[in-house]
PDB file of N, CA and C in Angstrom:
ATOM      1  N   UNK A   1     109.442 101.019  93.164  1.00  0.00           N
ATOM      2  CA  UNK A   1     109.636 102.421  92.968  1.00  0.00           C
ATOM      3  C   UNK A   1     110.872 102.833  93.764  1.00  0.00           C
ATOM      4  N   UNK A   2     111.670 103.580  93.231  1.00  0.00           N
ATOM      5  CA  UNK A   2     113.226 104.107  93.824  1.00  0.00           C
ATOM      6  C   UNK A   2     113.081 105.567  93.435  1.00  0.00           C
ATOM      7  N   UNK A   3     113.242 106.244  95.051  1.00  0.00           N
ATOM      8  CA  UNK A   3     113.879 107.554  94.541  1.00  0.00           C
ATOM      9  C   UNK A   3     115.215 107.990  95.424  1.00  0.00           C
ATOM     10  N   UNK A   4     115.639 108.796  95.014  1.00  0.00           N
ATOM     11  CA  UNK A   4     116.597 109.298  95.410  1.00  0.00           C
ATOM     12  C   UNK A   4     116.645 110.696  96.123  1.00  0.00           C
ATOM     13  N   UNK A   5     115.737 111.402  95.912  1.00  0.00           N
ATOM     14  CA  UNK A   5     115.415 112.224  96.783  1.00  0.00           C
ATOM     15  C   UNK A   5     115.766 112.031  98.576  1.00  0.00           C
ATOM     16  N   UNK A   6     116.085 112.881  99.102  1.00  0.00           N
ATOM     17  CA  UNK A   6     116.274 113.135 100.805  1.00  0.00           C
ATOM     18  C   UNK A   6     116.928 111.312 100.512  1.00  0.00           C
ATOM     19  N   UNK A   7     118.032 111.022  99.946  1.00  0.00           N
ATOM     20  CA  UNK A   7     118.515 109.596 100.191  1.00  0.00           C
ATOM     21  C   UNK A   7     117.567 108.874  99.369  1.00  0.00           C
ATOM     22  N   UNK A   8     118.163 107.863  99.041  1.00  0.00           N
ATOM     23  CA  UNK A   8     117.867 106.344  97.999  1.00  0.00           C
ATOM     24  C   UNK A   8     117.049 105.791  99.235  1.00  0.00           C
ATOM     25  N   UNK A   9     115.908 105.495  98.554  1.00  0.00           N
ATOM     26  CA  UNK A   9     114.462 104.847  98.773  1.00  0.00           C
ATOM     27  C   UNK A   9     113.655 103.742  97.705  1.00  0.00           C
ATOM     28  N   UNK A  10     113.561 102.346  98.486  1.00  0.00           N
ATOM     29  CA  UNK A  10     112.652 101.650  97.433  1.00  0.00           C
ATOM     30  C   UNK A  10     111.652 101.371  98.428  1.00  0.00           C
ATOM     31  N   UNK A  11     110.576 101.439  97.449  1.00  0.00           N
ATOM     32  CA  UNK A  11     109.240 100.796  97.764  1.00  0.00           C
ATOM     33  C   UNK A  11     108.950  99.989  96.757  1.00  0.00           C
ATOM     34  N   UNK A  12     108.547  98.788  97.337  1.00  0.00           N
ATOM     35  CA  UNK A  12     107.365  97.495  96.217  1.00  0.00           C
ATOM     36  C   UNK A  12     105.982  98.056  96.429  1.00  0.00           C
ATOM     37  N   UNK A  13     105.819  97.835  95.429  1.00  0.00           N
ATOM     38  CA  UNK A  13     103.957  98.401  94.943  1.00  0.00           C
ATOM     39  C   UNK A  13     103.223  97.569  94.195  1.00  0.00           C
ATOM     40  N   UNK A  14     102.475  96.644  94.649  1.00  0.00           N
ATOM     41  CA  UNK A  14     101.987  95.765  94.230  1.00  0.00           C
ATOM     42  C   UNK A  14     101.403  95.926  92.523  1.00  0.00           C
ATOM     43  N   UNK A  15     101.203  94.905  91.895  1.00  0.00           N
ATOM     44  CA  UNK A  15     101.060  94.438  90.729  1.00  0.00           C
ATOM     45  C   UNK A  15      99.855  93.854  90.405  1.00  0.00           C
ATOM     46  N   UNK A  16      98.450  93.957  91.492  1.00  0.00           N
ATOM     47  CA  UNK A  16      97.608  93.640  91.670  1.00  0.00           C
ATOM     48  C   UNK A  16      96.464  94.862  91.647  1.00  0.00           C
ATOM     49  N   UNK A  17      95.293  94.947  91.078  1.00  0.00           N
ATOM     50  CA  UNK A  17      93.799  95.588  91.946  1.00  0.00           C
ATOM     51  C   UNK A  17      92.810  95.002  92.362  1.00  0.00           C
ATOM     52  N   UNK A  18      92.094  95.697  93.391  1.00  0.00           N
ATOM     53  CA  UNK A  18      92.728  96.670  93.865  1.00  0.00           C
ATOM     54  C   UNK A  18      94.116  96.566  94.981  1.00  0.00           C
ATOM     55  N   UNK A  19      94.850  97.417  95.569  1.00  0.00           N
ATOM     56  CA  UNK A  19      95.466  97.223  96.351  1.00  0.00           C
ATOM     57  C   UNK A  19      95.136  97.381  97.635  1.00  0.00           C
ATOM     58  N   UNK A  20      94.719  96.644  97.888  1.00  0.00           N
ATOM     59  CA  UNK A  20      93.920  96.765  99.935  1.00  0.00           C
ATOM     60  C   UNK A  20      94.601  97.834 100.409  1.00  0.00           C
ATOM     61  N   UNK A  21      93.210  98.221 101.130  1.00  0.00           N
ATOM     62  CA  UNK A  21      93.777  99.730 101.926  1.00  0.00           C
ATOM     63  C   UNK A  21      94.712  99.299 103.355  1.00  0.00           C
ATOM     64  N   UNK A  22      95.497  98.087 103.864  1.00  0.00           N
ATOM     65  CA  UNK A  22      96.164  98.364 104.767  1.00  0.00           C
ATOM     66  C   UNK A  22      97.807  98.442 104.238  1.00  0.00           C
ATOM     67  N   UNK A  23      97.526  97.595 102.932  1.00  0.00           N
ATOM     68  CA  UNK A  23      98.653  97.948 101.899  1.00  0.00           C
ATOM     69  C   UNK A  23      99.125  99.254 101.417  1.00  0.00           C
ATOM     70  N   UNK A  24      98.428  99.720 101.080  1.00  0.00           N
ATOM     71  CA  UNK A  24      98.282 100.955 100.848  1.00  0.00           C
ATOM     72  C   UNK A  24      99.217 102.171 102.047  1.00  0.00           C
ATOM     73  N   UNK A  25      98.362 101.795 103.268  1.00  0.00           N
ATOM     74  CA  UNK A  25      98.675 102.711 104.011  1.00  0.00           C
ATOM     75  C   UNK A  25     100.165 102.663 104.262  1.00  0.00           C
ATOM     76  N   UNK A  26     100.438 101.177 104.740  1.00  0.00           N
ATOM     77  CA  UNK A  26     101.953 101.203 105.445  1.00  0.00           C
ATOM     78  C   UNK A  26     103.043 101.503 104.302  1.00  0.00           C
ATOM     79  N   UNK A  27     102.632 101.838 102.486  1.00  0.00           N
ATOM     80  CA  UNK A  27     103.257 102.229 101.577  1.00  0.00           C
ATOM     81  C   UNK A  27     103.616 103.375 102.119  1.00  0.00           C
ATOM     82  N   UNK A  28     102.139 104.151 102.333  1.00  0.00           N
ATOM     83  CA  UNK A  28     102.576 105.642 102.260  1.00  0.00           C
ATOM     84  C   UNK A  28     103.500 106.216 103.892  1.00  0.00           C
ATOM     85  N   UNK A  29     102.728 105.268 104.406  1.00  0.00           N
ATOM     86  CA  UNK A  29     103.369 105.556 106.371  1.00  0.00           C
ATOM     87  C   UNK A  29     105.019 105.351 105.900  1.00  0.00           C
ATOM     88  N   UNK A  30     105.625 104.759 105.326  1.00  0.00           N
ATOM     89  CA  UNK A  30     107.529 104.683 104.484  1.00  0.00           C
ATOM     90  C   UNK A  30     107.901 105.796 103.866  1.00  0.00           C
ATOM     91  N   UNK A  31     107.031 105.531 102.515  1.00  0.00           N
ATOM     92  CA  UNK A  31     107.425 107.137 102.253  1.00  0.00           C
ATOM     93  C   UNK A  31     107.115 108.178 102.766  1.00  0.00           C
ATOM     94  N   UNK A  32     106.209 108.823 103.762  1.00  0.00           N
ATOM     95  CA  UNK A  32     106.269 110.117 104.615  1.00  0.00           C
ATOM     96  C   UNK A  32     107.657 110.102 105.382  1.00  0.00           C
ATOM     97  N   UNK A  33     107.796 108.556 106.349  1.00  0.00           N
ATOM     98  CA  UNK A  33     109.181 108.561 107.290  1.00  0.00           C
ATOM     99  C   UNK A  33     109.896 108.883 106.454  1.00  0.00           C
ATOM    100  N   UNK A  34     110.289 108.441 105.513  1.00  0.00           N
ATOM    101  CA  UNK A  34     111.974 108.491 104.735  1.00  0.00           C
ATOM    102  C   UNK A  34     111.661 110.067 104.332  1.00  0.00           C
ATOM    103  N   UNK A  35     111.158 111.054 104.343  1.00  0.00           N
ATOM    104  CA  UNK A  35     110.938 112.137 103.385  1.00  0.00           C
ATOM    105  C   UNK A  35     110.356 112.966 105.116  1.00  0.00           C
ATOM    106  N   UNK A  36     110.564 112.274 105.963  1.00  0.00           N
ATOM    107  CA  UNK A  36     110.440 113.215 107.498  1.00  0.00           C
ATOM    108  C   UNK A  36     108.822 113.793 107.799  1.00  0.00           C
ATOM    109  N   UNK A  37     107.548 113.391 106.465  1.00  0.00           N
ATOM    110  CA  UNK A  37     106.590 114.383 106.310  1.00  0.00           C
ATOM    111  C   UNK A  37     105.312 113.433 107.061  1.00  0.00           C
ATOM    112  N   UNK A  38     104.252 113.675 107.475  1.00  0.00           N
ATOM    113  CA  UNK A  38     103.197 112.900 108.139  1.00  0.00           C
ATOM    114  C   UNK A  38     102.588 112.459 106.745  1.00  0.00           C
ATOM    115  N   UNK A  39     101.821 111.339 106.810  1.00  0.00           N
ATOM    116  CA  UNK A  39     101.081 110.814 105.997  1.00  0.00           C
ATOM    117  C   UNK A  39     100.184 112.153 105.411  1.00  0.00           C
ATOM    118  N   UNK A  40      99.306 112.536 105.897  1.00  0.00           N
ATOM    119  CA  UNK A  40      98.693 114.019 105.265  1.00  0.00           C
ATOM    120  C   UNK A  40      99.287 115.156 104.534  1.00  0.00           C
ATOM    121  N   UNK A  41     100.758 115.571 105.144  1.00  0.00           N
ATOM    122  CA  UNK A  41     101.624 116.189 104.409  1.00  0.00           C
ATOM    123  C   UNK A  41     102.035 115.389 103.397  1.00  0.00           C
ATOM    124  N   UNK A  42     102.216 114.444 103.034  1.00  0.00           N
ATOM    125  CA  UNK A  42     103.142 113.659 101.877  1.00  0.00           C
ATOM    126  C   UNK A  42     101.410 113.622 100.987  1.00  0.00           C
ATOM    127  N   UNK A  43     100.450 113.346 101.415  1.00  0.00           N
ATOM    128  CA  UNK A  43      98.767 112.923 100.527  1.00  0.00           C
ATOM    129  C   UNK A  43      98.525 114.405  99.991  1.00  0.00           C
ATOM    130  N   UNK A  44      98.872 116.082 100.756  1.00  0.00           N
ATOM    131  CA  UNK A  44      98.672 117.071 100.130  1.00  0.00           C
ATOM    132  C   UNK A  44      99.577 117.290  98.886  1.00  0.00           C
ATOM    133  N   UNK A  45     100.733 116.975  99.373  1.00  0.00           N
ATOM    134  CA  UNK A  45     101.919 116.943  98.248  1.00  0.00           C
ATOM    135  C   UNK A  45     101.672 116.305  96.984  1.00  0.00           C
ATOM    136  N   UNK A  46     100.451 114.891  97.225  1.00  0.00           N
ATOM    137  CA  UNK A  46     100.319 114.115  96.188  1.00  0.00           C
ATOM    138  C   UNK A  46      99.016 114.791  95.562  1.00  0.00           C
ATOM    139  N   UNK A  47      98.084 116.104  96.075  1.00  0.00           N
ATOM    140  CA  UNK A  47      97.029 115.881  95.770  1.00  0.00           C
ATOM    141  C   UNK A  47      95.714 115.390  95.755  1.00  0.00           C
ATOM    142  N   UNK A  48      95.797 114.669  96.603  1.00  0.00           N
ATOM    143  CA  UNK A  48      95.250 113.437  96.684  1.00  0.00           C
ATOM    144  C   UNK A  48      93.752 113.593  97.479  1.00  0.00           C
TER     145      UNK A  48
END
């Protein structure tokens, strides 16, 4: 996944289920840093 938002960002996202929750986390713990937001702020943003 690539965005470009707040700067060019890739993340790998596995191709597997499920995706283990420590996988998971250190996904989202990247994208909050690169986007400045805490894991909870970036999970409200998603809805989640």
């Amino acid at each position: 996944m690539t965005t470009q938002r707040d700067g060019e960002n890739h993340e790998v996202i596995p191709f597997h289920h499920p995706i283990e929750t420590g996988t998971l986390s250190s996904i989202l713990k990247r994208i909050a840093a690169h986007h400045g937001l805490t894991v909870d702020d970036l999970l409200k943003m998603l809805e989640l």
